[in-house]
N, C-alpha and C. Protein backbone atom coordinates (compact mmCIF):
# COMPACT_ATOMS: atom_id res chain seq x y z
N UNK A 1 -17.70 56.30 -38.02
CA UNK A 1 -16.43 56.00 -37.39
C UNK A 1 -16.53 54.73 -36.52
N UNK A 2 -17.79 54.46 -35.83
CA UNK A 2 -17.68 53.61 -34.76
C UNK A 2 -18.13 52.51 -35.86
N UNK A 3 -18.39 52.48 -36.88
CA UNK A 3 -18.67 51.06 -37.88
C UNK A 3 -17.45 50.80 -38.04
N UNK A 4 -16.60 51.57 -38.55
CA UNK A 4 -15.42 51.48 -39.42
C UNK A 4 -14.05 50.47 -37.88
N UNK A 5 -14.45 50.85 -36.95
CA UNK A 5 -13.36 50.44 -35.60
C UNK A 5 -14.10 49.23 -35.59
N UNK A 6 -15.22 49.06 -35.87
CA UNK A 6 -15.72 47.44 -35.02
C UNK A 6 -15.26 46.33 -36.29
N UNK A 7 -15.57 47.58 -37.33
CA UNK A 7 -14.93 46.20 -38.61
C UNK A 7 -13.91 45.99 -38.35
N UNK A 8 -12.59 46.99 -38.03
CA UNK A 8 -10.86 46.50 -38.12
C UNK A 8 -10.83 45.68 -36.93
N UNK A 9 -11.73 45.80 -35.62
CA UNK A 9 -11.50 44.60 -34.53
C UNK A 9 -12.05 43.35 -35.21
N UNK A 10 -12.91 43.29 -35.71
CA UNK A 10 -13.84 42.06 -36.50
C UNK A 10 -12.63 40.86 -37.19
N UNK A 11 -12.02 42.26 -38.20
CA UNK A 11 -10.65 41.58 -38.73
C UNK A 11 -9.64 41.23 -38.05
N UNK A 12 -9.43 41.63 -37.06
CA UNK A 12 -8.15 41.42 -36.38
C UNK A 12 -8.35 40.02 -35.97
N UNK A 13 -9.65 40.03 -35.08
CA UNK A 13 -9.64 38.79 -34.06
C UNK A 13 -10.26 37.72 -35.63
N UNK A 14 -10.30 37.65 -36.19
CA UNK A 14 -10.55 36.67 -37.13
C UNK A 14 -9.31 36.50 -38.21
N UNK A 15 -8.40 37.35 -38.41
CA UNK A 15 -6.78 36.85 -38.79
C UNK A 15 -6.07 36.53 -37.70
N UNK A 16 -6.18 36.60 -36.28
CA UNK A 16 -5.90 36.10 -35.09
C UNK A 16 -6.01 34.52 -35.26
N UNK A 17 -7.68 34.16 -35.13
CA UNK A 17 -8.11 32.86 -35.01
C UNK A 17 -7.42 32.13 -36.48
N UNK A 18 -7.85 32.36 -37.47
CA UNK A 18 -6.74 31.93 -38.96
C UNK A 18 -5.07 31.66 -38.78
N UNK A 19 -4.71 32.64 -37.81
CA UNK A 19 -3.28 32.20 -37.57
C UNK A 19 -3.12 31.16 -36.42
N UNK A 20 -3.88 31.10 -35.59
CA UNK A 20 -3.69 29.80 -34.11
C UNK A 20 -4.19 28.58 -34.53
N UNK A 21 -5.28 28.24 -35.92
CA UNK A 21 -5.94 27.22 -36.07
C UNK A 21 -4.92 26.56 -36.27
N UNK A 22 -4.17 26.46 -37.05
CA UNK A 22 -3.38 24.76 -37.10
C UNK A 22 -2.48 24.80 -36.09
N UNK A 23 -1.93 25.76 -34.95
CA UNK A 23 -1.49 25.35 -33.89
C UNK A 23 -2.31 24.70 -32.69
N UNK A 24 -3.27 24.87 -33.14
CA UNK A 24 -4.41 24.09 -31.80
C UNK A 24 -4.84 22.84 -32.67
N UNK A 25 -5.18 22.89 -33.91
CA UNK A 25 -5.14 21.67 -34.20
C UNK A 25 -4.56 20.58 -34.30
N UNK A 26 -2.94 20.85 -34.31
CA UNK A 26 -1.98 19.94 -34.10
C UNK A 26 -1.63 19.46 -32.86
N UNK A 27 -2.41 20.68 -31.78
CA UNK A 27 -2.28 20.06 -30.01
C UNK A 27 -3.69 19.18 -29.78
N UNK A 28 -4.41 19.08 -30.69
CA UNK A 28 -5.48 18.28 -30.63
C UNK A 28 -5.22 17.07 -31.16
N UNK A 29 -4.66 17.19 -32.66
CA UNK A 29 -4.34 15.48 -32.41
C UNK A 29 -2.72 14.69 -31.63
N UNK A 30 -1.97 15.80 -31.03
CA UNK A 30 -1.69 15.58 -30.57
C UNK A 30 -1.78 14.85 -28.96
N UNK A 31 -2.84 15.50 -28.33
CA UNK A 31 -3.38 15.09 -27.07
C UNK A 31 -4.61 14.10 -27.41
N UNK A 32 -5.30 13.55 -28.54
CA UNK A 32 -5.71 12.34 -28.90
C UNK A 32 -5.06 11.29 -29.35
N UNK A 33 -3.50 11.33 -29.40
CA UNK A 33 -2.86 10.04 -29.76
C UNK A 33 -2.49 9.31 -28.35
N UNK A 34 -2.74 8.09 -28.06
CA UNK A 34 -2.97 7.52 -26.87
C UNK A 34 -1.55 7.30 -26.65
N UNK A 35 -0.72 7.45 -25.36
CA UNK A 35 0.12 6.87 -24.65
C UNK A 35 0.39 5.71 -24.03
N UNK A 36 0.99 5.33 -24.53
CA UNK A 36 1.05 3.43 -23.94
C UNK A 36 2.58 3.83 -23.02
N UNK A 37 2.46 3.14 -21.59
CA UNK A 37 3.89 3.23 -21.52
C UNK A 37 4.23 1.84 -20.83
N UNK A 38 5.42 1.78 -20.63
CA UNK A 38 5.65 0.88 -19.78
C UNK A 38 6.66 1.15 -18.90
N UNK A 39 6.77 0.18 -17.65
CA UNK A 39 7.54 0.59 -16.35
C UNK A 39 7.61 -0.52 -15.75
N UNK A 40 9.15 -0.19 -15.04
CA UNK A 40 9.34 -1.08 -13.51
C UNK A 40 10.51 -1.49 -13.35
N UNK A 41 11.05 -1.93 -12.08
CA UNK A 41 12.13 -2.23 -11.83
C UNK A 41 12.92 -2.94 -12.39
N UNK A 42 14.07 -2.61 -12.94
CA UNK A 42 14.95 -3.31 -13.97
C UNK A 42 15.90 -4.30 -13.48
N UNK A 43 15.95 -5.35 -13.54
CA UNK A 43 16.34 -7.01 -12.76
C UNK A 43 17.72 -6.98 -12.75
N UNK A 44 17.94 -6.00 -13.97
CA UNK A 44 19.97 -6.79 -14.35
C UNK A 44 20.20 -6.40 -12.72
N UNK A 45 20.75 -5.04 -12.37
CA UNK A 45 21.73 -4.96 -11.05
C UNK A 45 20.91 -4.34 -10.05
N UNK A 46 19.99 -4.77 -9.35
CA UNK A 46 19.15 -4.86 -8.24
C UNK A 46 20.38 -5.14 -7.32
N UNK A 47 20.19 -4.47 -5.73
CA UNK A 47 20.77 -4.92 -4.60
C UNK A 47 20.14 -4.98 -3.30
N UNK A 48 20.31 -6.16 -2.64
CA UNK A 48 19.77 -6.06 -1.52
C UNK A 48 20.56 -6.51 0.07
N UNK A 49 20.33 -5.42 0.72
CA UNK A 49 20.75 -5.47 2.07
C UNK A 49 20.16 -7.14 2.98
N UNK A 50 20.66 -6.70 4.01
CA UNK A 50 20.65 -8.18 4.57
C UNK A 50 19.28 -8.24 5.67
N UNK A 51 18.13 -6.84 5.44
CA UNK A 51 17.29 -6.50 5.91
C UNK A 51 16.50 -7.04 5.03
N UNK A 52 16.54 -7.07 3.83
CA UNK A 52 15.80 -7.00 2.51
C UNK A 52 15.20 -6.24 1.71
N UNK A 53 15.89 -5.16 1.77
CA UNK A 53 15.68 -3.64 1.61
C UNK A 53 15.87 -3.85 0.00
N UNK A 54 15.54 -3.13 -1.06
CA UNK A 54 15.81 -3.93 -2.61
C UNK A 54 15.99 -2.44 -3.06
N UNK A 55 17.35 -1.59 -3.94
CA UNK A 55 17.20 -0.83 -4.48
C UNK A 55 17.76 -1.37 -6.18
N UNK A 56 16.99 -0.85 -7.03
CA UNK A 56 17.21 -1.74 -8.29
C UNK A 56 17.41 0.25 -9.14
N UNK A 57 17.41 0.00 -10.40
CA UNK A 57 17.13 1.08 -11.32
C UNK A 57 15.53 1.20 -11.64
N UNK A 58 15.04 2.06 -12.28
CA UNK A 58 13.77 1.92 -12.86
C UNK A 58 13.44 2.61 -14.24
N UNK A 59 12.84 2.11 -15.16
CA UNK A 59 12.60 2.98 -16.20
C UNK A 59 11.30 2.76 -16.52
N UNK A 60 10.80 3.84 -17.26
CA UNK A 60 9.40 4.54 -17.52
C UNK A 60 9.35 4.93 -19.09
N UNK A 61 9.19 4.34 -20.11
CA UNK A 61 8.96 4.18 -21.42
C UNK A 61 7.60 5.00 -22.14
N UNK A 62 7.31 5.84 -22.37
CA UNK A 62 6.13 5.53 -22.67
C UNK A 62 6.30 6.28 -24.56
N UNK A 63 5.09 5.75 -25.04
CA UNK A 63 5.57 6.17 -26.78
C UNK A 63 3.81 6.54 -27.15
N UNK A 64 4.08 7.49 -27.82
CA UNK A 64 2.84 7.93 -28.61
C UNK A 64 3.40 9.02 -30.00
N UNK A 65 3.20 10.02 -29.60
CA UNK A 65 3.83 10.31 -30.95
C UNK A 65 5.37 10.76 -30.04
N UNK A 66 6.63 9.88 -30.72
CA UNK A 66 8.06 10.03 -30.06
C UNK A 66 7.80 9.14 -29.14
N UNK A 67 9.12 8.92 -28.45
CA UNK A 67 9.20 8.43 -27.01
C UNK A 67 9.71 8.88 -26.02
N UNK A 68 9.11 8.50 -24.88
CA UNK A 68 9.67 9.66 -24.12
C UNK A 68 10.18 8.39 -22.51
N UNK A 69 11.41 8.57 -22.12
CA UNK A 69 11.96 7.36 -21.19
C UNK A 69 12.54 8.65 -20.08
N UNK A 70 12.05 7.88 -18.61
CA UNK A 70 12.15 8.61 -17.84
C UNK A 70 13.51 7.61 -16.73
N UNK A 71 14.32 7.98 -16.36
CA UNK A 71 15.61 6.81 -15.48
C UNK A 71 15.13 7.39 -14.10
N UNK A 72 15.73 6.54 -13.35
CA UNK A 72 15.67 7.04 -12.10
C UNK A 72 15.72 5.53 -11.38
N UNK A 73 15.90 5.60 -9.96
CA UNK A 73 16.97 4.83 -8.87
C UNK A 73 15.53 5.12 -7.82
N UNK A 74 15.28 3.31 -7.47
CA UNK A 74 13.98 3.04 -6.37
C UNK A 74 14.93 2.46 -5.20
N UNK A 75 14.03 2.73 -4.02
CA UNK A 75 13.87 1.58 -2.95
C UNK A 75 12.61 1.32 -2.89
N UNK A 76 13.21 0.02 -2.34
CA UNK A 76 11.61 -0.70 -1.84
C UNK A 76 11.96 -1.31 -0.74
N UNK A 77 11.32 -1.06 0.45
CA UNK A 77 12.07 -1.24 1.95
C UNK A 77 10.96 -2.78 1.88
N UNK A 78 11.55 -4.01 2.60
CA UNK A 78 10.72 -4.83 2.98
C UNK A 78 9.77 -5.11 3.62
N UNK A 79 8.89 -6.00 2.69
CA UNK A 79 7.20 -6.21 3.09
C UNK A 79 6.76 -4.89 2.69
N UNK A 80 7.50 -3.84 2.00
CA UNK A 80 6.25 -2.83 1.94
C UNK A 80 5.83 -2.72 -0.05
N UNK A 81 4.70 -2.62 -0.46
CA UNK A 81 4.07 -2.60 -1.60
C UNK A 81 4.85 -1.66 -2.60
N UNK A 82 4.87 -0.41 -2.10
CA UNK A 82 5.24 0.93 -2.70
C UNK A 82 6.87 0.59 -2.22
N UNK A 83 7.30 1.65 -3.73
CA UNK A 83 8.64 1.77 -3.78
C UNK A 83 8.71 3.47 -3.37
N UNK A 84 10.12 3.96 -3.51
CA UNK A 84 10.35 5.17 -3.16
C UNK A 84 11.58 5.64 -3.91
N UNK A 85 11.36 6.72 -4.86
CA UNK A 85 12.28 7.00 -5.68
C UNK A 85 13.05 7.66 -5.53
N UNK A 86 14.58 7.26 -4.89
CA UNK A 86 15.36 7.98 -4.61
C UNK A 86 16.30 9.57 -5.68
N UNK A 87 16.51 9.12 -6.56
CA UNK A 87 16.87 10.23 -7.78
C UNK A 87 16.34 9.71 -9.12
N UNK A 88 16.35 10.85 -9.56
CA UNK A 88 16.07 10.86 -11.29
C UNK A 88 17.09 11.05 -11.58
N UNK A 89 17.82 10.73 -12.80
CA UNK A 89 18.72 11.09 -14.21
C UNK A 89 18.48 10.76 -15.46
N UNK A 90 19.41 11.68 -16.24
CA UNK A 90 19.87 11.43 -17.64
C UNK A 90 20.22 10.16 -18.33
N UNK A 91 20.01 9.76 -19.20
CA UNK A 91 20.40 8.17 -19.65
C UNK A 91 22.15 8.26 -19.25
N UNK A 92 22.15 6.84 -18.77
CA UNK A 92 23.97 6.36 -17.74
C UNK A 92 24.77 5.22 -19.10
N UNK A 93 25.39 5.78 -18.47
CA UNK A 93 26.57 5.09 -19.45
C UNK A 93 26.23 3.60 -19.03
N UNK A 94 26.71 2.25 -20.18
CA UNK A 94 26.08 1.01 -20.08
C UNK A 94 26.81 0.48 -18.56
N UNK A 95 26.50 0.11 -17.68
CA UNK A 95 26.93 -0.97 -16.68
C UNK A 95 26.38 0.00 -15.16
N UNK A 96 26.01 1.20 -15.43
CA UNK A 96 25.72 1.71 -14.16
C UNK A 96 24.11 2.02 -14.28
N UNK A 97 23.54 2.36 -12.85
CA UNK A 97 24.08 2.63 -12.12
C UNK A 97 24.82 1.03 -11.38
N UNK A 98 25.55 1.82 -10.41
CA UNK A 98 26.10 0.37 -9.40
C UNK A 98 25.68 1.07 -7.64
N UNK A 99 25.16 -0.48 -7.46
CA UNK A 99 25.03 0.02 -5.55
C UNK A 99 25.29 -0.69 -4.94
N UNK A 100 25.74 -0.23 -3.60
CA UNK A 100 26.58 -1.21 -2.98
C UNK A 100 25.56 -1.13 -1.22
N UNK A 101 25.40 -1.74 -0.76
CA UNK A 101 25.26 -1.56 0.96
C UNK A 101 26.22 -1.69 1.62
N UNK A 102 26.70 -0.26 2.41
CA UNK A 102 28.11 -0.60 3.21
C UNK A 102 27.75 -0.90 4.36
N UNK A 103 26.14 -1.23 4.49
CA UNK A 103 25.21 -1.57 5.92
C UNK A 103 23.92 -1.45 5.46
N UNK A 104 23.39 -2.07 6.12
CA UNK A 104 21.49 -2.38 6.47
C UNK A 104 20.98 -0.77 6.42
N UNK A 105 21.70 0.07 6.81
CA UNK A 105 21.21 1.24 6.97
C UNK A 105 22.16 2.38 6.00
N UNK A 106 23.16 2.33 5.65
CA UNK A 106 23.71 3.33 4.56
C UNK A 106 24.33 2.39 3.03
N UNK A 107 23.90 3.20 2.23
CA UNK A 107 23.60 2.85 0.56
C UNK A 107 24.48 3.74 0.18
N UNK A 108 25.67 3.02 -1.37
CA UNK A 108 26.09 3.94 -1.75
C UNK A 108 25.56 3.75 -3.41
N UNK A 109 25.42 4.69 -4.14
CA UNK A 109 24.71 4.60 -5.24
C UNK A 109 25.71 5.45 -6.16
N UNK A 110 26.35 4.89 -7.33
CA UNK A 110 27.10 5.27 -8.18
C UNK A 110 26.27 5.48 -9.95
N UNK A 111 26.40 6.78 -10.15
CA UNK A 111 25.60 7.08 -11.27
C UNK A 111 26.71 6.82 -12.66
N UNK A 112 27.73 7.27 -12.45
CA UNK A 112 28.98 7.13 -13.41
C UNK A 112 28.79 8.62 -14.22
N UNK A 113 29.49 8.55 -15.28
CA UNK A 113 28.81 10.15 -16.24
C UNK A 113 27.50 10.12 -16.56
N UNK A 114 27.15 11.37 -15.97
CA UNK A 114 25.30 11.67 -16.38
C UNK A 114 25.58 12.72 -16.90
N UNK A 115 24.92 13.46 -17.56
CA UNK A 115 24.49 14.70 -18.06
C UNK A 115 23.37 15.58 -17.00
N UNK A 116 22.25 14.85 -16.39
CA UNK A 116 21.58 15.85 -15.21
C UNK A 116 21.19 14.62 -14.19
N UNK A 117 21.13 15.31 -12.91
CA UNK A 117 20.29 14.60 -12.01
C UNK A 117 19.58 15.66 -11.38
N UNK A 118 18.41 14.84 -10.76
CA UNK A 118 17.60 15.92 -9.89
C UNK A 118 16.72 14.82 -8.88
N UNK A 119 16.11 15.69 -7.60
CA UNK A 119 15.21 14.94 -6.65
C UNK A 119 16.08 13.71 -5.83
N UNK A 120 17.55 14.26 -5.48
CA UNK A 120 18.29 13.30 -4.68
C UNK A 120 17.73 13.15 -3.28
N UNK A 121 17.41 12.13 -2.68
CA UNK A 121 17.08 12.13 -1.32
C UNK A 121 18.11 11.18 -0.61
N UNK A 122 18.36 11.76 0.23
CA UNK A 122 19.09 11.62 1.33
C UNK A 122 19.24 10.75 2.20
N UNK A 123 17.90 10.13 2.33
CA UNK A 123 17.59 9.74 3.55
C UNK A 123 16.14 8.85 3.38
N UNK A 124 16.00 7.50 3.74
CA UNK A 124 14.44 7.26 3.69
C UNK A 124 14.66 6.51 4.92
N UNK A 125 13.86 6.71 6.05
CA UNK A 125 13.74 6.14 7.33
C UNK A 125 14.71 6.09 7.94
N UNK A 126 15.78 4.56 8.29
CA UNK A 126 16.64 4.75 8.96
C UNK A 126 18.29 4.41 7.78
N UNK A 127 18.09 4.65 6.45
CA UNK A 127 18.85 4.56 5.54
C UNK A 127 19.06 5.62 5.16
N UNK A 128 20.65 5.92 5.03
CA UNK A 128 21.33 7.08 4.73
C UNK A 128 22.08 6.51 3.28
N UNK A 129 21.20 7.50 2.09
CA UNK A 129 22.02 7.31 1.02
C UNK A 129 23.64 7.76 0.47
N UNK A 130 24.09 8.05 0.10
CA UNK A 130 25.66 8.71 -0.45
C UNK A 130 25.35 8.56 -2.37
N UNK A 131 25.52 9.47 -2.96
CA UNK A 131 25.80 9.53 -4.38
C UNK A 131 27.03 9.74 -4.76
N UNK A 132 27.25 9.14 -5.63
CA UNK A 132 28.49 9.23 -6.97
C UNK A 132 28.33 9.73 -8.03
N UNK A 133 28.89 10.65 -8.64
CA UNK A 133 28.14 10.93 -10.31
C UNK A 133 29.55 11.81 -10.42
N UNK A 134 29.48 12.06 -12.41
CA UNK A 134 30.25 12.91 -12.96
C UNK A 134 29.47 13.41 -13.34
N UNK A 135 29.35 15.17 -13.56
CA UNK A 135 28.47 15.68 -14.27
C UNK A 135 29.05 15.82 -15.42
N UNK A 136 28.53 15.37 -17.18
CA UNK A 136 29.22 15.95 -18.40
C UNK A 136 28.56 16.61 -19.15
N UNK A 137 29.41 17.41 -19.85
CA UNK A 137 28.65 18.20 -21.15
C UNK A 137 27.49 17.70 -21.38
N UNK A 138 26.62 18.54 -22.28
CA UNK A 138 25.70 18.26 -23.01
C UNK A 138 25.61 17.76 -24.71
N UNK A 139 27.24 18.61 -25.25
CA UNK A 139 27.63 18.38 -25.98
C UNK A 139 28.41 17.02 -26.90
């Protein structure tokens, strides 16, 4: 009896492993195809306060197998290296986002129709942001 149970576990876990092999193999060459991406602040509609405060758009490209593009809305407060990413979204309809400074210290940032946003901040130092957006279908 105790031969006969170790053989049907024997089989099990070895039609187990037969059924996961080409799902792990395909996450293998999947996680060996190299990622190239590219990034950085996008020039068309950059704005800057009279501090020199610079909030532009940003996008994040990267392609390996598919591509995969990430949007999202920087500051970069003056003289400093690092930027600070105020929101992420969904790809924007062509001409937005748009930003305006209604002061050195409050930003208004217009997304137009998005489909999602997330990671809105509020606030970086002594700059108070404001958002605009439509949320639309997915459909």
């Amino acid at each position: 009896m105790k031969w006969l149970f170790k053989w049907t576990i024997a089989a099990a876990v070895a039609i187990a492993l037969i059924m996961v092999t080409p799902t792990i193999l395909r996450l293998a060459v999947l996680f060996a195809i190299p990622w190239n991406c590219d990034e950085g602040m996008a020039s068309d509609w950059p704005a800057v306060n009279a501090r020199g405060d610079i909030v532009a758009a940003y996008d994040k490209a990267c392609t390996g197998v598919g591509t995969v593009v990430d949007y999202s809305v920087v500051l970069q407060l003056r003289g400093a290296d690092k930027f600070t990413t105020l929101v992420e979204h969904s790809e924007l309809y062509y001409g937005y986002p748009k930003f305006r400074w209604i002061s050195d210290d409050t930003l208004s940032i217009d997304l137009g129709k998005v489909r999602a946003v997330w990671g809105e901040v509020d606030r970086v130092g002594s700059i108070h942001i404001i958002y605009t957006y439509i949320k639309v279908g997915t459909n």
